[in-house]
Protein backbone atom coordinates (compact mmCIF):
# COMPACT_ATOMS: atom_id res chain seq x y z
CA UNK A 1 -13.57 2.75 -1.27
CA UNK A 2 -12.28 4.28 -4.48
CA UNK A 3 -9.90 4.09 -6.77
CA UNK A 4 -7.93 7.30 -7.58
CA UNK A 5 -5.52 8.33 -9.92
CA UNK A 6 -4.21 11.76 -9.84
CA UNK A 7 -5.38 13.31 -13.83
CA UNK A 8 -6.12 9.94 -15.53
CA UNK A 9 -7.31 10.68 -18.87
CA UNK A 10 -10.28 9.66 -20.47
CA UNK A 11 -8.81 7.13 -23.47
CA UNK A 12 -7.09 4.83 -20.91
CA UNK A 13 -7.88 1.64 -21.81
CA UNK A 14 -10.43 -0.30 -20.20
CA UNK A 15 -11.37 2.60 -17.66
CA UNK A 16 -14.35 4.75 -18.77
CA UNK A 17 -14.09 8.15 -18.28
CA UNK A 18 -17.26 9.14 -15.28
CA UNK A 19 -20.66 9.05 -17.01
CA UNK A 20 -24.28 8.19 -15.73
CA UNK A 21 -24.73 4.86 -17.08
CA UNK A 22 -21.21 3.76 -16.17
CA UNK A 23 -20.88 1.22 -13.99
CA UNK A 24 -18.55 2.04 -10.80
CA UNK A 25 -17.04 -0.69 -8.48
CA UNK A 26 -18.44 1.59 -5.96
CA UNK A 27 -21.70 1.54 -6.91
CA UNK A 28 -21.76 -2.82 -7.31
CA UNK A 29 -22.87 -4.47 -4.39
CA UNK A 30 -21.03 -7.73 -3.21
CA UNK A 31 -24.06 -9.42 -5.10
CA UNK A 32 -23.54 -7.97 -8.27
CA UNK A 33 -20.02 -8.36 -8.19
CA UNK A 34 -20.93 -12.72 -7.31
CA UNK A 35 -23.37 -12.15 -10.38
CA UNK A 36 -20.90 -10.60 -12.81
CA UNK A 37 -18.04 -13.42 -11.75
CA UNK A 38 -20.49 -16.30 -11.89
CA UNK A 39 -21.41 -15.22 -15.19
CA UNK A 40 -17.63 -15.29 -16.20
CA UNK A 41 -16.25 -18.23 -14.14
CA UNK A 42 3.70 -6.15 -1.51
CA UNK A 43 9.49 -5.84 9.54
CA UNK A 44 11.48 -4.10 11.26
CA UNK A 45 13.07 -6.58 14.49
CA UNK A 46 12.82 -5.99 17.99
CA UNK A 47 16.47 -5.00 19.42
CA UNK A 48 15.36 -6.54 22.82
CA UNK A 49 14.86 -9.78 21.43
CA UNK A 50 18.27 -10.07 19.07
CA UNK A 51 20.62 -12.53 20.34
CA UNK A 52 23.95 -9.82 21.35
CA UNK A 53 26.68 -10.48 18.29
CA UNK A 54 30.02 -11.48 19.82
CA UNK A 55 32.23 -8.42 20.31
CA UNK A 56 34.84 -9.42 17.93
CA UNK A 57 32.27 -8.71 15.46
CA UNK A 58 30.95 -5.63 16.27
CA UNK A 59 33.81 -3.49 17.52
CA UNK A 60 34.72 -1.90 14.22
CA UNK A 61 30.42 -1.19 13.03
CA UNK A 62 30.18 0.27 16.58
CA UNK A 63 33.01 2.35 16.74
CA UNK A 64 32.34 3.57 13.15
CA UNK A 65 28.88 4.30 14.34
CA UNK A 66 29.07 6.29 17.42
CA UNK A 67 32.44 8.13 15.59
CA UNK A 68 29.84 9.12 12.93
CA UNK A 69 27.13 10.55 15.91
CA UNK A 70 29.67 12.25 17.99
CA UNK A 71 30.66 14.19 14.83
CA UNK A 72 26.60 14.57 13.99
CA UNK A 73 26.23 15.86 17.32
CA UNK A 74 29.47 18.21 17.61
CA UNK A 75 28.51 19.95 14.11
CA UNK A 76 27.43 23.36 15.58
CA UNK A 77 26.34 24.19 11.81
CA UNK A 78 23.81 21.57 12.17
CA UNK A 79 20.57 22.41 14.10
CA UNK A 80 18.76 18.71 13.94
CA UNK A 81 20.04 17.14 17.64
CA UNK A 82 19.81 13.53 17.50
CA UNK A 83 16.95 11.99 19.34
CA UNK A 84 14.51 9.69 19.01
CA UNK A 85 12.12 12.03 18.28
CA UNK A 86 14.30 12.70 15.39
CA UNK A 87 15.03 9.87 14.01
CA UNK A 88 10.89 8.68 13.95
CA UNK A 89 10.55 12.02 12.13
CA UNK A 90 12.67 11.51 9.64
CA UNK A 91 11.35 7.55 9.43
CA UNK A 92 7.82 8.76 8.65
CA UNK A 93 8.90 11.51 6.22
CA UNK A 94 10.77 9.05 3.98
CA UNK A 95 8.11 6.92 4.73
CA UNK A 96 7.80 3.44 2.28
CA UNK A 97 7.33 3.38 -1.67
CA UNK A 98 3.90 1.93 -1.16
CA UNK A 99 2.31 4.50 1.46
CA UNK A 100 2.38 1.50 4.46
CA UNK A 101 2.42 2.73 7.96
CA UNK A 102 5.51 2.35 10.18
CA UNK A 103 5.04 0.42 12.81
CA UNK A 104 6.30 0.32 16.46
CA UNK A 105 8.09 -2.68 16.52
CA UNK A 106 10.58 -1.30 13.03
CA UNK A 107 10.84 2.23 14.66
CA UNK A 108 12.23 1.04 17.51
CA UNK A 109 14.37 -1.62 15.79
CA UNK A 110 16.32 1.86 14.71
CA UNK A 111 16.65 2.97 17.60
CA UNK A 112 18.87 2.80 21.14
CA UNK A 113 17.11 2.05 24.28
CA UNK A 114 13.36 2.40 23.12
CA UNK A 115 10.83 -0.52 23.36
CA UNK A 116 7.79 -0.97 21.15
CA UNK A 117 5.48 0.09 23.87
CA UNK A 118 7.55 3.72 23.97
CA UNK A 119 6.73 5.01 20.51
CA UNK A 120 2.87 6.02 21.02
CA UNK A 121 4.39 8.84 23.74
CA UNK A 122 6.92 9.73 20.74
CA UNK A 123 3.98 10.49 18.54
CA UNK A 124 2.07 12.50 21.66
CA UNK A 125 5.44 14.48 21.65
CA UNK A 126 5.64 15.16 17.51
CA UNK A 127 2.54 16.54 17.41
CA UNK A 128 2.54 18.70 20.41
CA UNK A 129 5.53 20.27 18.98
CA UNK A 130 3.44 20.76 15.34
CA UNK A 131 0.55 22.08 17.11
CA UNK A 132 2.76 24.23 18.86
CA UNK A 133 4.70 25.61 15.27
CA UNK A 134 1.44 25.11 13.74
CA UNK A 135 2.60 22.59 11.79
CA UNK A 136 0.43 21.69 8.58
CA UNK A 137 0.85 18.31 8.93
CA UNK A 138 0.90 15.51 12.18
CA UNK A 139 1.54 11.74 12.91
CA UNK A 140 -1.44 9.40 12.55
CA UNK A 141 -2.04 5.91 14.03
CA UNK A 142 -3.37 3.42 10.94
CA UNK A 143 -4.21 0.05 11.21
CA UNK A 144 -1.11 -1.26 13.31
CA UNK A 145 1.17 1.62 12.46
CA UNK A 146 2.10 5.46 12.22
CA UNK A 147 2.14 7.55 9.04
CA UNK A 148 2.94 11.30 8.96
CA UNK A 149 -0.20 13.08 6.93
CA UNK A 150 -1.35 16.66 6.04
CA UNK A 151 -3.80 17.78 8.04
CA UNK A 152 -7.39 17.76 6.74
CA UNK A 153 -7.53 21.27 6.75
CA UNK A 154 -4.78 22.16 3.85
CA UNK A 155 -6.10 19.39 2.16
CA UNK A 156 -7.74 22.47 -0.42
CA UNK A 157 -3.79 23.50 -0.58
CA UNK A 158 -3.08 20.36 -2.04
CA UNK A 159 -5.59 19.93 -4.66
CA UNK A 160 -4.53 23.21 -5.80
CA UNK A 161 -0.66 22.58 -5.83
CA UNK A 162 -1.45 18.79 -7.03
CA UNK A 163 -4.55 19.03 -9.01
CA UNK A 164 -8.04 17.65 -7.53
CA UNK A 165 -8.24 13.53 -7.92
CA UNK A 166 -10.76 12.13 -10.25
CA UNK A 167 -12.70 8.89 -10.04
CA UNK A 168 -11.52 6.66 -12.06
CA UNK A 169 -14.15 4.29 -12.81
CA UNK A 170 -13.94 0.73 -14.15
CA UNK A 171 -15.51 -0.12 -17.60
CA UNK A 172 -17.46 -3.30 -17.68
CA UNK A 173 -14.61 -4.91 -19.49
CA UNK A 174 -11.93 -4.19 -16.46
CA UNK A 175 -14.58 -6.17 -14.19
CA UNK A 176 -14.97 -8.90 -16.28
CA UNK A 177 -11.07 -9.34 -16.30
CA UNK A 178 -10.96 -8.53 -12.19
CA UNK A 179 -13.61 -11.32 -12.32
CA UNK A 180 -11.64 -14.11 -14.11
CA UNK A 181 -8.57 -13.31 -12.61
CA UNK A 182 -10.50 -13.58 -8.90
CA UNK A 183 -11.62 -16.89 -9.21
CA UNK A 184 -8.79 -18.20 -11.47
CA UNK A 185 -5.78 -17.30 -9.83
CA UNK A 186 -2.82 -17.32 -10.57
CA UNK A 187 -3.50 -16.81 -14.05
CA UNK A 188 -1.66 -16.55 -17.18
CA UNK A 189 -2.95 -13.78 -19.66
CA UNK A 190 -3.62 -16.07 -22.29
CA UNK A 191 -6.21 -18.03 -20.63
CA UNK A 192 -7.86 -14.78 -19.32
CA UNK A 193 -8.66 -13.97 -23.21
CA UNK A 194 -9.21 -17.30 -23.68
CA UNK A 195 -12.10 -17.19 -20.86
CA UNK A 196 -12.70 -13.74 -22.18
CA UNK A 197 -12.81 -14.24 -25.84
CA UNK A 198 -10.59 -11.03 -26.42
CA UNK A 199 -7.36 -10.31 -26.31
CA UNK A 200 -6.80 -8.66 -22.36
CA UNK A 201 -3.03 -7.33 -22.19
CA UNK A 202 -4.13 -3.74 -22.22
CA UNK A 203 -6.68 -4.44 -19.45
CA UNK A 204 -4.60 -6.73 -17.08
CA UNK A 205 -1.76 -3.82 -17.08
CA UNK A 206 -3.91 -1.08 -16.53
CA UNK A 207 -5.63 -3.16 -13.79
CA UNK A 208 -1.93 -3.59 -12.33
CA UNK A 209 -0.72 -0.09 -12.37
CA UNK A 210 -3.94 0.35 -10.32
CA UNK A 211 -2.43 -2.00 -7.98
CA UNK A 212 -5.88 -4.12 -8.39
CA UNK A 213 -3.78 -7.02 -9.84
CA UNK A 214 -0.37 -8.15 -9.30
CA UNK A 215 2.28 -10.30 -11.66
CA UNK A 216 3.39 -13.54 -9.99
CA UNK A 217 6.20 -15.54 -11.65
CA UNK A 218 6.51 -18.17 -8.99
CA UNK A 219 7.79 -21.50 -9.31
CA UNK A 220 5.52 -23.86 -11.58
CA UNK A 221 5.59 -28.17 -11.05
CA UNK A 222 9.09 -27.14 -9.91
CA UNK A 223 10.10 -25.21 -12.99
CA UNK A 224 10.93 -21.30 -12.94
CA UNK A 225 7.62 -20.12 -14.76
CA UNK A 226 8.46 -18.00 -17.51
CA UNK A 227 5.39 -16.43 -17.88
CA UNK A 228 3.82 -13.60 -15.80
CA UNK A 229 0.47 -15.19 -14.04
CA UNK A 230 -2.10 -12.52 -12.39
CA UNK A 231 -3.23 -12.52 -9.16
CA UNK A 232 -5.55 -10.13 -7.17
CA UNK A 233 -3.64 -7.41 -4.50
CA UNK A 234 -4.78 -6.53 -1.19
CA UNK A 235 -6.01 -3.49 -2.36
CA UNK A 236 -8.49 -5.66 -4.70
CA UNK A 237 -9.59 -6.89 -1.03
CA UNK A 238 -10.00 -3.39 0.57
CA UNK A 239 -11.90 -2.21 -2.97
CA UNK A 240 -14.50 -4.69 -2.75
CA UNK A 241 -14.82 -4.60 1.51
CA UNK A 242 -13.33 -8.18 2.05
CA UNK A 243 -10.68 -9.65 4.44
CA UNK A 244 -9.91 -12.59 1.92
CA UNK A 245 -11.05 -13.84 -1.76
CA UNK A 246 -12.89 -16.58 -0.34
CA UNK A 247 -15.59 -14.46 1.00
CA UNK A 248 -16.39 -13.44 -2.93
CA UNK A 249 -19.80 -15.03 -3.65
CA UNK A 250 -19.35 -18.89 -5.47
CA UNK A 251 -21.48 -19.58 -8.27
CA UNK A 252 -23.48 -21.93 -7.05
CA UNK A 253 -24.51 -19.21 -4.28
CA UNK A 254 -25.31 -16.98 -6.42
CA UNK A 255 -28.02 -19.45 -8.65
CA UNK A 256 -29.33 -20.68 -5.16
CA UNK A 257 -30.59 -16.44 -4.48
């Protein structure tokens, strides 16, 4: 899995612009990455299953509501009809801030009168209409969710209108701080360049931006910690081909090989 970053440039810090002795995370085996730390020691609710509000309560957000799609639906200026069809459209083109597929169980928490097990004949439905307008994109089942993508073959569009992705590839020193931070976290940044012998700031942001690491300011002996502590993100996880840190390699393991 890489890592890409849409026009990085060569002098950020602690990421090495692609060369042939660089040293790529995908290029390190699970082994060298054990070798390398030993060496170092971010949903929706089912409607069917809500408890029904007494009516005193609702009355007024109801009334407002269906006032507000009778009008929606009277507008003869407006050519969208409300459906449900509609309505997951316009779900998967807003989409989340972090790319994460929709799933069933939040699309139909929007919606009137459709169960969890309906939305996979909604998606049949979307993209028979986009094959039919010849649509460039269409709706995708990931993981346990939908996401709207372009379709593979305008993918050449894009990296013309965008700009082709580079590798960005990790410098030694960003794996030695993914390493400490791995098998110390939490972790404040101090003790990383204390572990490190170097000051790491520049490093540990970069590595966040990247959305390798993440800040945690949790609560500390009971105390609101005032000081950011780094942790590793589950896109550290998918990097390196893992379901959970403890499947990284232990020291010991490593000396036994």
């Amino acid at each position: 899995m890489d890592v890409n970053d849409p026009e990085t440039t060569d002098d950020d810090r602690g990421f090495a612009a692609p060369r042939d002795d660089g040293l790529s995370l995908e290029e390190l085996s699970l082994d060298q990455l054990g070798d390398a730390f030993a060496a170092l020691l971010g949903t929706g609710d089912d409607p069917y299953g809500q408890a029904v509000a007494p009516v005193a309560e609702t009355d007024a957000a109801e009334l407002a509501h269906e006032e507000v799609l009778a009008e929606t639906a009277g507008d003869a200026d407006d050519p969208c009809e409300i459906t449900p069809q509609s309505i997951f459209e316009a779900m998967l083109f807003v989409g989340r801030p972090n790319n994460a597929p929709l799933t069933a169980k939040e699309v139909a928490a929007l919606m009137r009168g459709v169960r969890p097990d309906e939305i996979d004949a909604l998606v049949g439905e979307l993209n028979a209409a986009y094959d039919e307008r010849g649509c460039p994109y269409a709706v995708v089942a990931v993981e346990t969710g939908y996401r709207l993508v372009l379709r593979e073959e305008f993918s050449g569009i894009r990296d013309q209108v965008l700009g082709r992705l580079r590798e960005a590839r990790l410098s030694q020193a960003a794996i030695d701080v993914l390493a400490i931070v791995a098998y110390h976290q939490p972790v404040l940044s101090e003790e990383v360049a204390k572990l490190r012998g170097k000051p790491s700031g520049a490093l540990l942001a970069q590595l966040v931006r990247r959305q390798l690491l993440r800040v945690d300011r949790g609560d500390d002996a009971g105390e609101r910690s005032t000081k950011p502590r780094y942790a590793t993100t589950k896109k550290f996880l998918e990097f390196f081909g893992i379901e959970s840190i403890e499947e990284l390699p232990r020291p010991q393991d490593v000396e036994r090989k």
